[in-house]
C-alpha atoms as a PDB file:
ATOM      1  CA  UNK A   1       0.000   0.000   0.000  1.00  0.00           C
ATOM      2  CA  UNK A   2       1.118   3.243  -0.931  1.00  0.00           C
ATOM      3  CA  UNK A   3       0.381   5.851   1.822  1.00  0.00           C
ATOM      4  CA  UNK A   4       1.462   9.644   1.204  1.00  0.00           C
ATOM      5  CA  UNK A   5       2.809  11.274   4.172  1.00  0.00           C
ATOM      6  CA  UNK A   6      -0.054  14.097   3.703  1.00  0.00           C
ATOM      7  CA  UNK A   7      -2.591  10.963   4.335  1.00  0.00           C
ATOM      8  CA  UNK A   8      -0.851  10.031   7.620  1.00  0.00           C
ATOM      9  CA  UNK A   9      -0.753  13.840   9.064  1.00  0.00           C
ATOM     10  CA  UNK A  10      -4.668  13.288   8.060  1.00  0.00           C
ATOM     11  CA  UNK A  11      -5.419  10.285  10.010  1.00  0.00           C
ATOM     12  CA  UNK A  12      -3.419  10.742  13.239  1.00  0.00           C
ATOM     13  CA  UNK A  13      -5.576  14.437  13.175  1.00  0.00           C
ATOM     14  CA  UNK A  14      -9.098  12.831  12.382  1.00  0.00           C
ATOM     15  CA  UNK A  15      -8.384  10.491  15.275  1.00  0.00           C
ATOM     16  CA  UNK A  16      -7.210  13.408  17.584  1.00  0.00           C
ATOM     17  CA  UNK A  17      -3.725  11.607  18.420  1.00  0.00           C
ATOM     18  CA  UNK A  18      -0.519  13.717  19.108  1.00  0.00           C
ATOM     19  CA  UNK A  19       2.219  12.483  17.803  1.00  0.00           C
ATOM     20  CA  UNK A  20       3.671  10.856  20.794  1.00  0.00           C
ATOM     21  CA  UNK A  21       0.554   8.661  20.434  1.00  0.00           C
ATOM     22  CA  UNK A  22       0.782   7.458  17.522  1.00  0.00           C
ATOM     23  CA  UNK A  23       4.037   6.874  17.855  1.00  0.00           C
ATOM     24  CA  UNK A  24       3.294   4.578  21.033  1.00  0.00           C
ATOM     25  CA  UNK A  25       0.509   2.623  19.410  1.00  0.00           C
ATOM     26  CA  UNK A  26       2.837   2.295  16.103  1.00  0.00           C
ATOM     27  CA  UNK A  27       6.078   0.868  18.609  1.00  0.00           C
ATOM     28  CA  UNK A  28       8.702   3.928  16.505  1.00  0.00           C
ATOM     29  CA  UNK A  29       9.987   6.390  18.213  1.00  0.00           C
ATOM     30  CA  UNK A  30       8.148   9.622  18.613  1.00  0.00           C
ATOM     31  CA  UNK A  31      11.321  11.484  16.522  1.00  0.00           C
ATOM     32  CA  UNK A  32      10.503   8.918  14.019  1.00  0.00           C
ATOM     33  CA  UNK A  33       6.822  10.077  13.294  1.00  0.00           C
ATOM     34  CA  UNK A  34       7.602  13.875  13.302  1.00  0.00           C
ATOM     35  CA  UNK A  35      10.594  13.428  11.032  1.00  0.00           C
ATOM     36  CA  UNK A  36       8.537  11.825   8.327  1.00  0.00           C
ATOM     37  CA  UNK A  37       5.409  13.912   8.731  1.00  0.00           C
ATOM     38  CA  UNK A  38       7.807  17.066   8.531  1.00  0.00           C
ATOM     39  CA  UNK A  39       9.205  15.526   5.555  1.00  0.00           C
ATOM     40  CA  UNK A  40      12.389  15.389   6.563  1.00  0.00           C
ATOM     41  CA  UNK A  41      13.174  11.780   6.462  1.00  0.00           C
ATOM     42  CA  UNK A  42      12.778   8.968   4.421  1.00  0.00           C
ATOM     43  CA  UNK A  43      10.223   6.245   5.777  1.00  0.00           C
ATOM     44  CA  UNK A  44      11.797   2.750   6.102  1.00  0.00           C
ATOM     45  CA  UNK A  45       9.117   0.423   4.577  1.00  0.00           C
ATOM     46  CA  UNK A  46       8.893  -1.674   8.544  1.00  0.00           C
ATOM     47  CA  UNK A  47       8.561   1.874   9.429  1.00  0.00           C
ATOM     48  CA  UNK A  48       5.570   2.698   7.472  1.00  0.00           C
ATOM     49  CA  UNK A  49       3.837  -0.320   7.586  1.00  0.00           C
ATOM     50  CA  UNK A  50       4.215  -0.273  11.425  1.00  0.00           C
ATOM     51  CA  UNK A  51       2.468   3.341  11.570  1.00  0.00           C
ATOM     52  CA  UNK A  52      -0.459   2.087   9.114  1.00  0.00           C
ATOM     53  CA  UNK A  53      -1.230  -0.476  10.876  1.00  0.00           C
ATOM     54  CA  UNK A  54      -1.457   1.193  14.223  1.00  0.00           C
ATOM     55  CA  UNK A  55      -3.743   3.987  12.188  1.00  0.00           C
ATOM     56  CA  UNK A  56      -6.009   1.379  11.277  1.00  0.00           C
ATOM     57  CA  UNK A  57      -5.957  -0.243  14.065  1.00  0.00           C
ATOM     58  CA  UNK A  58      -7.060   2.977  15.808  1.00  0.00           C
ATOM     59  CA  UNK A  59     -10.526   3.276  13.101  1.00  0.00           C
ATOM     60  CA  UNK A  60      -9.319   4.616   9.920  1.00  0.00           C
ATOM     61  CA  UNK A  61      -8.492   3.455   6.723  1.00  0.00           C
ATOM     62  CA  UNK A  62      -6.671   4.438   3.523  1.00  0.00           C
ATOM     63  CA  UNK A  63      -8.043   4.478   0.225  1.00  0.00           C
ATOM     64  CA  UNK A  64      -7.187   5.925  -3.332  1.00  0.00           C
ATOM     65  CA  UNK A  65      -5.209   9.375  -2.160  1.00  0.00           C
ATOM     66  CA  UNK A  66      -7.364   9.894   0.682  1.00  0.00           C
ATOM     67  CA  UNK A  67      -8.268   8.620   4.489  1.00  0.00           C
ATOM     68  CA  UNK A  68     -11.889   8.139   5.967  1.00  0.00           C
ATOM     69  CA  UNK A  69     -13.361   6.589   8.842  1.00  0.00           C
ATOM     70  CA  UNK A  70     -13.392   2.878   8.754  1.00  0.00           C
ATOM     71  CA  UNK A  71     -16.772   3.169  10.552  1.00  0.00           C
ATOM     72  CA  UNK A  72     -19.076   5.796  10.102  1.00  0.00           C
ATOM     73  CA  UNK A  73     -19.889   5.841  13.897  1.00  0.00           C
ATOM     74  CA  UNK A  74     -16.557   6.957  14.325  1.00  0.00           C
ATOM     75  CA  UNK A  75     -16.934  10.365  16.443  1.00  0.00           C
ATOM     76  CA  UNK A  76     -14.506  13.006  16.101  1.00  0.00           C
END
């Protein structure tokens, strides 16, 4: 799957986690996710697949370009 790093700025903000979060749920270190989401590193494909997973995981899911809800009684 082929995730940009605009859709995974997207999805930790429509489920309200900081970065630090994410990072927890994802098991990378919190440096990690603010690097890539700043752009200034390269994500490692373990990495990425890591931080998808945990996004999922926490109700949303990726599709075309974009991110949604994976349940539409998702509140935000």
């Amino acid at each position: 799957m082929n995730v940009s790093l605009a859709q995974l700025r997207a999805a930790r903000a429509m489920l309200a986690w900081t970065s630090d979060e994410l990072a927890r749920r994802a098991r990378v270190h919190r440096h990690t996710v603010r690097k890539l989401e700043c752009g200034k590193a390269s994500p490692q494909r373990g990495t990425m697949l890591r931080i998808v997973a945990a996004l999922e995981a926490g109700g949303v899911e990726f599709s075309g370009g974009g991110v949604q809800p994976k349940n539409s009684k998702m509140e935000f």
